[in-house]
C-alpha atoms as a PDB file:
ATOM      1  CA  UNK A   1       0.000   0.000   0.000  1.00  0.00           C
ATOM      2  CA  UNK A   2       1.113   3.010  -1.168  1.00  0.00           C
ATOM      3  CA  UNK A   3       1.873   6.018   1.928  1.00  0.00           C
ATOM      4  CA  UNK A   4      -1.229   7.945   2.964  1.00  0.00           C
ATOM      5  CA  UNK A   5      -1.953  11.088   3.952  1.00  0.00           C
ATOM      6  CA  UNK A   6      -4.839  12.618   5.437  1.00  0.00           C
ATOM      7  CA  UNK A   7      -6.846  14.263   1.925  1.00  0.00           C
ATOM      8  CA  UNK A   8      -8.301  17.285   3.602  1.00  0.00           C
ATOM      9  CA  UNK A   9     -12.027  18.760   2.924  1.00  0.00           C
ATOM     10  CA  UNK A  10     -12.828  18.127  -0.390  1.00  0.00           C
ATOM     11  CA  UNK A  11     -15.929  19.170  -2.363  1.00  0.00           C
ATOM     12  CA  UNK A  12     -19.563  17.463  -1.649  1.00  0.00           C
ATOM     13  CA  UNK A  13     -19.826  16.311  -5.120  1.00  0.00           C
ATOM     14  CA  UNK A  14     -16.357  14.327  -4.683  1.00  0.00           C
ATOM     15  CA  UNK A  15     -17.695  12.670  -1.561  1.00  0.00           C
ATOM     16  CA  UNK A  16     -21.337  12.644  -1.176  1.00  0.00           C
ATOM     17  CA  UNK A  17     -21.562   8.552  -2.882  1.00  0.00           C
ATOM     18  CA  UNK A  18     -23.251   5.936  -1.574  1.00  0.00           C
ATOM     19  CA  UNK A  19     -20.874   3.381  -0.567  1.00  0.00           C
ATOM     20  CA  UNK A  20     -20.890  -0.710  -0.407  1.00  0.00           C
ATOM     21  CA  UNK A  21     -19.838  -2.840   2.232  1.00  0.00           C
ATOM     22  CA  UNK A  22     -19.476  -6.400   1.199  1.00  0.00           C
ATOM     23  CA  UNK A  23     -19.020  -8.294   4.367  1.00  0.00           C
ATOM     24  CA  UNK A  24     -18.984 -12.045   4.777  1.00  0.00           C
ATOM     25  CA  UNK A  25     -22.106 -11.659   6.681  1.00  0.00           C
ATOM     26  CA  UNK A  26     -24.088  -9.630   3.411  1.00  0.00           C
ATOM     27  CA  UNK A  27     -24.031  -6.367   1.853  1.00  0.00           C
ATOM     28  CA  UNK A  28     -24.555  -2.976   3.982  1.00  0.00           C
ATOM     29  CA  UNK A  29     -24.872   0.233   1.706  1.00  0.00           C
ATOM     30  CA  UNK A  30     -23.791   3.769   3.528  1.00  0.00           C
ATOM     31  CA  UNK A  31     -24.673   7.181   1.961  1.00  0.00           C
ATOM     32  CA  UNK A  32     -21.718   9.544   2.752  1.00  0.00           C
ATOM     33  CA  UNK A  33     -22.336  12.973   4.066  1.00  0.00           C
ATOM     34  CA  UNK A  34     -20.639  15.706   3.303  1.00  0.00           C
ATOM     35  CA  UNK A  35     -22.529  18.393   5.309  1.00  0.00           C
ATOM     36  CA  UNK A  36     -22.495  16.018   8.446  1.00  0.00           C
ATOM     37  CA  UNK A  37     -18.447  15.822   8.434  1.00  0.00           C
ATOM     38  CA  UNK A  38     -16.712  17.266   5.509  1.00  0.00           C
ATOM     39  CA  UNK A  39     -13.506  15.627   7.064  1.00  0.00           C
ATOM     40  CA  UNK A  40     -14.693  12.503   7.868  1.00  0.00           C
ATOM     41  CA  UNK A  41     -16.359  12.044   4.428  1.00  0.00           C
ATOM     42  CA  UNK A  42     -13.469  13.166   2.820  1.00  0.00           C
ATOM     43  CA  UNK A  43     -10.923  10.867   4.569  1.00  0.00           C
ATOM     44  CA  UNK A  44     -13.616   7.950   3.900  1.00  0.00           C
ATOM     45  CA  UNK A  45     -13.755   8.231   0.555  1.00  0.00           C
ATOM     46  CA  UNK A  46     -10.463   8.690   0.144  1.00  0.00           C
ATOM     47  CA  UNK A  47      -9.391   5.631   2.094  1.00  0.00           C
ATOM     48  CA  UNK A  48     -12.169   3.751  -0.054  1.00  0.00           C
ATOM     49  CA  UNK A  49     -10.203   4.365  -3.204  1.00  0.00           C
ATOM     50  CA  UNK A  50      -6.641   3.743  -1.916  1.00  0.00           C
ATOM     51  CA  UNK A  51      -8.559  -0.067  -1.161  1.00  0.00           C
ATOM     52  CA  UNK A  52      -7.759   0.657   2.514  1.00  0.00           C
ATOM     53  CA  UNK A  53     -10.135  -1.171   4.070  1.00  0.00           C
ATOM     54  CA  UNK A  54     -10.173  -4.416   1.570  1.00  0.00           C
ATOM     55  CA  UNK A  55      -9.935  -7.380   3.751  1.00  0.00           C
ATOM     56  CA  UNK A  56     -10.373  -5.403   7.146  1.00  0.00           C
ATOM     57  CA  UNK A  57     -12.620  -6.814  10.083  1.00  0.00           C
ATOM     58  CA  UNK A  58     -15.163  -5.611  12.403  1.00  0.00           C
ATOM     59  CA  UNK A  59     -12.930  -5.860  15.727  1.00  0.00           C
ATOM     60  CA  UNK A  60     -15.978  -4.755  18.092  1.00  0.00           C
ATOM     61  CA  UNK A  61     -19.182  -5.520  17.814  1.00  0.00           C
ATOM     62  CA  UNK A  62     -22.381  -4.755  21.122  1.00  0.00           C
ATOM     63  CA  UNK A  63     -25.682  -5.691  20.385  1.00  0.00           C
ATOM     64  CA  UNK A  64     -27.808  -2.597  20.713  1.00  0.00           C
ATOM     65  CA  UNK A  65     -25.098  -0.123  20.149  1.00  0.00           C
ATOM     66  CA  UNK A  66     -22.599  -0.230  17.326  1.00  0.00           C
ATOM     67  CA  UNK A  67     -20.560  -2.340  15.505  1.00  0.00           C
ATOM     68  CA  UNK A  68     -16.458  -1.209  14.781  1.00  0.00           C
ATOM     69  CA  UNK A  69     -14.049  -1.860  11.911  1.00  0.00           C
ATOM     70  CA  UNK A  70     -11.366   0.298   9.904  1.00  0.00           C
ATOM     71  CA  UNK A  71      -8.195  -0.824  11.764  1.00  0.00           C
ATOM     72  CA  UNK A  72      -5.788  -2.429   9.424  1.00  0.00           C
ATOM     73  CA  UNK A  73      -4.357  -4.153  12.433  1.00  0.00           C
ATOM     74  CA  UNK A  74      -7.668  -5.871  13.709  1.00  0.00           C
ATOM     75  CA  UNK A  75      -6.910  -4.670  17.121  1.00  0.00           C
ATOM     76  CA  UNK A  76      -8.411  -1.667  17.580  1.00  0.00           C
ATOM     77  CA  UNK A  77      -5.169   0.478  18.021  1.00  0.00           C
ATOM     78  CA  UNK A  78      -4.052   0.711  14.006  1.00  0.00           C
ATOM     79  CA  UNK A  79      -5.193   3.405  11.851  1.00  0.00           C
ATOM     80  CA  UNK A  80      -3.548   5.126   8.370  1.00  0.00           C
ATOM     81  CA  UNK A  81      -0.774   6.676   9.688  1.00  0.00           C
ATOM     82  CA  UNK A  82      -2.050  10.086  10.367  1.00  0.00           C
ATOM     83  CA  UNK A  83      -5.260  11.686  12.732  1.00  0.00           C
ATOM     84  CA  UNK A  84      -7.013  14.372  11.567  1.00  0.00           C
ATOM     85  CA  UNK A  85      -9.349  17.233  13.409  1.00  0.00           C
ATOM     86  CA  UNK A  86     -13.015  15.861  14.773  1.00  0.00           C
ATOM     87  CA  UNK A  87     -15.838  17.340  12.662  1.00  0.00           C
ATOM     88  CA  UNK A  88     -18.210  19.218  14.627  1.00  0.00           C
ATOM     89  CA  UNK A  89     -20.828  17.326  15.505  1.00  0.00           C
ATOM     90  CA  UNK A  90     -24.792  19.051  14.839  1.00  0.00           C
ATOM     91  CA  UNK A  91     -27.705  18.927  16.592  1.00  0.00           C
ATOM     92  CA  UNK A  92     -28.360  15.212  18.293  1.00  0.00           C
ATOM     93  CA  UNK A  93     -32.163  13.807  18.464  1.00  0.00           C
ATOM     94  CA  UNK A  94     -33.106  13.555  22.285  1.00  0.00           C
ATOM     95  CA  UNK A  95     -35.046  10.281  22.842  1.00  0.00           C
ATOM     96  CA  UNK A  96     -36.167   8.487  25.964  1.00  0.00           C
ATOM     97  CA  UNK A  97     -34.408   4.993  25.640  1.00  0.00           C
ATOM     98  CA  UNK A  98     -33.411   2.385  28.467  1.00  0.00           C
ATOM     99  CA  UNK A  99     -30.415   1.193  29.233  1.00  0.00           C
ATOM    100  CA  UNK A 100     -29.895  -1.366  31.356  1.00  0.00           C
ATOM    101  CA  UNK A 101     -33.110  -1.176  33.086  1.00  0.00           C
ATOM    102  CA  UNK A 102     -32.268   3.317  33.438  1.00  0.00           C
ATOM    103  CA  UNK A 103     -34.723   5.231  30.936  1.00  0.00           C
ATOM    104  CA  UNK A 104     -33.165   8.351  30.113  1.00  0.00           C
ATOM    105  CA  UNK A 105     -33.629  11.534  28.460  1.00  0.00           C
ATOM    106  CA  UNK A 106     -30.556  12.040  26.195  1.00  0.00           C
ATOM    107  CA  UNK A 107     -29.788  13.024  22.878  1.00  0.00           C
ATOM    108  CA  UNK A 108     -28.469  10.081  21.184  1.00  0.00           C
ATOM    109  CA  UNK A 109     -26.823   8.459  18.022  1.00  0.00           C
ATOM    110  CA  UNK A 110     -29.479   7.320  16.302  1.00  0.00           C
ATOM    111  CA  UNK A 111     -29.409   3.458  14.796  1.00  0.00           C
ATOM    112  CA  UNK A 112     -28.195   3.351  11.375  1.00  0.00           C
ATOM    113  CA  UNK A 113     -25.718   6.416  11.415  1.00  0.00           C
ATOM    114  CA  UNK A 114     -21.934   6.320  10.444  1.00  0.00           C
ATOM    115  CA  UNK A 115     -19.485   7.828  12.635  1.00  0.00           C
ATOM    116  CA  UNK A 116     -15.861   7.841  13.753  1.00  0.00           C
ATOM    117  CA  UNK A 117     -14.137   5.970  16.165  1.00  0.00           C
ATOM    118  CA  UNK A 118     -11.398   7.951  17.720  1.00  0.00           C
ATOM    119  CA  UNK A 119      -9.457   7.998  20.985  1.00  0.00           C
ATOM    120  CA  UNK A 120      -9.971  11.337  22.012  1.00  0.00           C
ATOM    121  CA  UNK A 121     -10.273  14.633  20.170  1.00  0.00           C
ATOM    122  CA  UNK A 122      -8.874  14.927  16.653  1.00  0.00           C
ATOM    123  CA  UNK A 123      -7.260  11.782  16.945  1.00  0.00           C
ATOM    124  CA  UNK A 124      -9.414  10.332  13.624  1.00  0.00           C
ATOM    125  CA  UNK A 125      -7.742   8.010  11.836  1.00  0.00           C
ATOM    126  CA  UNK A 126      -9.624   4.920   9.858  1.00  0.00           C
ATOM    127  CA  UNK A 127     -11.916   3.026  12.178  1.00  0.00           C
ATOM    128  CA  UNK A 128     -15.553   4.341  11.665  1.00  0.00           C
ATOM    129  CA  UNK A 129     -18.519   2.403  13.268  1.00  0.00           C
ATOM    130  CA  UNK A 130     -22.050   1.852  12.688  1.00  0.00           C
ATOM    131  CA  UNK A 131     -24.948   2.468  14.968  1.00  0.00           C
ATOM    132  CA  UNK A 132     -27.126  -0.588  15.445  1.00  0.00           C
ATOM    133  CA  UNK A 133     -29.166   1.296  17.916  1.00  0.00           C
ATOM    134  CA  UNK A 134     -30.283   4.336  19.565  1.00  0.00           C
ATOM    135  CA  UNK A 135     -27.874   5.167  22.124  1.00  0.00           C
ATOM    136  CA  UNK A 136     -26.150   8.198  24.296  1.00  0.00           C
ATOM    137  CA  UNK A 137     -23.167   9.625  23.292  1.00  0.00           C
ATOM    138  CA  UNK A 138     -21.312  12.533  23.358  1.00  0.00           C
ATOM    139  CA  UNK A 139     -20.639  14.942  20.534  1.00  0.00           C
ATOM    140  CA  UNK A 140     -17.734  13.388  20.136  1.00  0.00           C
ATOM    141  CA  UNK A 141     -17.555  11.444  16.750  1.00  0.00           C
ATOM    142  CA  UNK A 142     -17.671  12.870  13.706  1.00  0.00           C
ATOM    143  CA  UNK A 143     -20.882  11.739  11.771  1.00  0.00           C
ATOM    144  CA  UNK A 144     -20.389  11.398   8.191  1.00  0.00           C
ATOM    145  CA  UNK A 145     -23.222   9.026   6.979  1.00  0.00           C
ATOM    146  CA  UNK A 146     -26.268   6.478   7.627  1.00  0.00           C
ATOM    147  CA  UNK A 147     -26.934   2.828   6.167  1.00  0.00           C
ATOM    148  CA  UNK A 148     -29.416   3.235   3.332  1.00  0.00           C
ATOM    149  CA  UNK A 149     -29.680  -0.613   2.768  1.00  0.00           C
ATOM    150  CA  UNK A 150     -28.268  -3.700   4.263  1.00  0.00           C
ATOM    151  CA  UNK A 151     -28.720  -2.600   8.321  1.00  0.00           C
ATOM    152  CA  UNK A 152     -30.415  -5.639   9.391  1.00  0.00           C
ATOM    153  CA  UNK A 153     -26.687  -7.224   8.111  1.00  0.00           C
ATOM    154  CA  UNK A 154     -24.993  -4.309  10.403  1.00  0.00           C
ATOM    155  CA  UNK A 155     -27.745  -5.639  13.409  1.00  0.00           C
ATOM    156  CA  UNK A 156     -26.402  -9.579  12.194  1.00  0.00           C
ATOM    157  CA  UNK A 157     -23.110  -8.775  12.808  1.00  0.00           C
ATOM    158  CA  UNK A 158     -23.478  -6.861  15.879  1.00  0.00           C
ATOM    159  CA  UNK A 159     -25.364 -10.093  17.574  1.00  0.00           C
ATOM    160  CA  UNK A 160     -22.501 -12.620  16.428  1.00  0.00           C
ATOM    161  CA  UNK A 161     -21.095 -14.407  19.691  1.00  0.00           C
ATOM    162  CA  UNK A 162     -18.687 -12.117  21.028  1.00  0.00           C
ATOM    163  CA  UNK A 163     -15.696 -12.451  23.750  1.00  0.00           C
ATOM    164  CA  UNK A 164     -15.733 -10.513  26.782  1.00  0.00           C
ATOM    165  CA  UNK A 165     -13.555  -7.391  25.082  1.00  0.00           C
ATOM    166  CA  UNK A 166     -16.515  -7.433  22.436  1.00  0.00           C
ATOM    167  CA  UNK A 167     -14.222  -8.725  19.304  1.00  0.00           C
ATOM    168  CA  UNK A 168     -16.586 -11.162  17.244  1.00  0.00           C
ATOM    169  CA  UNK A 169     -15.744 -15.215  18.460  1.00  0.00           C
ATOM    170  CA  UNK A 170     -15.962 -15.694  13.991  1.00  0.00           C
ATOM    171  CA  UNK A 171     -14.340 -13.034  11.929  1.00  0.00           C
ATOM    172  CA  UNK A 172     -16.354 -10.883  10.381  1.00  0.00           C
ATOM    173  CA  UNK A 173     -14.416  -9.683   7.496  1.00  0.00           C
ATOM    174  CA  UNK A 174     -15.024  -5.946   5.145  1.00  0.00           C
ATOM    175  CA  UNK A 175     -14.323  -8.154   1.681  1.00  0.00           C
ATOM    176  CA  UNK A 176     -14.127  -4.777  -0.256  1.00  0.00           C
ATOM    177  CA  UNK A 177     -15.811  -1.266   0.069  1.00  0.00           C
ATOM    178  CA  UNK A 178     -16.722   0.143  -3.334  1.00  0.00           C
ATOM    179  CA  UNK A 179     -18.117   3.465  -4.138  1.00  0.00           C
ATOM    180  CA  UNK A 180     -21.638   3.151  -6.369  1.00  0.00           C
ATOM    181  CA  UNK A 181     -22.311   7.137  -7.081  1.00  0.00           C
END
């Protein structure tokens, strides 16, 4: 793999595609926003057509919340080789939802929304996950899409059997990422 570097903003029209996610679990279809996280989207897309994320895993999967993938390592410490600024994150939906038995007022991440992963601010890199269900977080991770198709395969992988640190017992492998317009 050619060395990376971190693309910068580039136009909506470069980066607003819908994207494919052929897993060995089925097919889950993302439409990248550019007005949600111009960053995000941008490194995304980018990464997308470098073939980044071609063979990758989802390292992290919870029921309920949010499956994880994007680390080239399959660890959950591996990312590009650079980090880039958080997006700013808009307006969250506030819902009442229950968490372990505790029903809250929060605003939330809604199920079905594309974000990333990071550990801490502007420490983005390549791991993105996928929200497979409302939950409370904070501003935090830049949004740059939702799952248009395919998120009952997202909720799938999210409910495979799963060791206590969360990684997936079976691996549940990205087989490519192609961008569809």
């Amino acid at each position: 793999m050619p060395s990376l570097s971190f693309p910068g903003a580039r136009s909506a029209a470069e980066v607003e595609k819908k994207v494919r996610i052929k897993t060995n679990q089925g097919d889950i279809v993302i439409q990248v926003d550019a007005t949600a996280g111009p960053l995000a989207a941008s490194n995304f897309v980018y990464l997308i057509e470098q073939g980044f994320y071609n063979g990758t895993i989802f390292h992290r999967v919870i029921p309920d919340f949010m499956i994880q993938g994007g680390d080239p390592t399959g660890t959950g410490r591996g990312g590009p080789g650079y980090q880039f600024d958080n997006d700013p994150v808009g307006e969250l939906p506030t819902k009442s939802i229950t968490i372990q038995g505790t029903t809250i007022e929060s605003p939330v991440y809604e199920k079905g929304i594309v974000a990333m992963a990071n550990a801490g601010p502007d420490t983005n890199g390549s791991q993105f996950f996928i929200m497979v269900g409302d939950y409370p977080l904070p501003p935090n991770y830049s949004v740059f899409g939702r799952v248009i198709e395919g998120q009952d395969v997202a909720d799938k992988i999210s409910a495979i059997q799963r060791t206590p640190d969360d990684r997936p017992v079976s691996e549940v492998k990205m087989l490519s990422l192609t961008i569809e317009e």
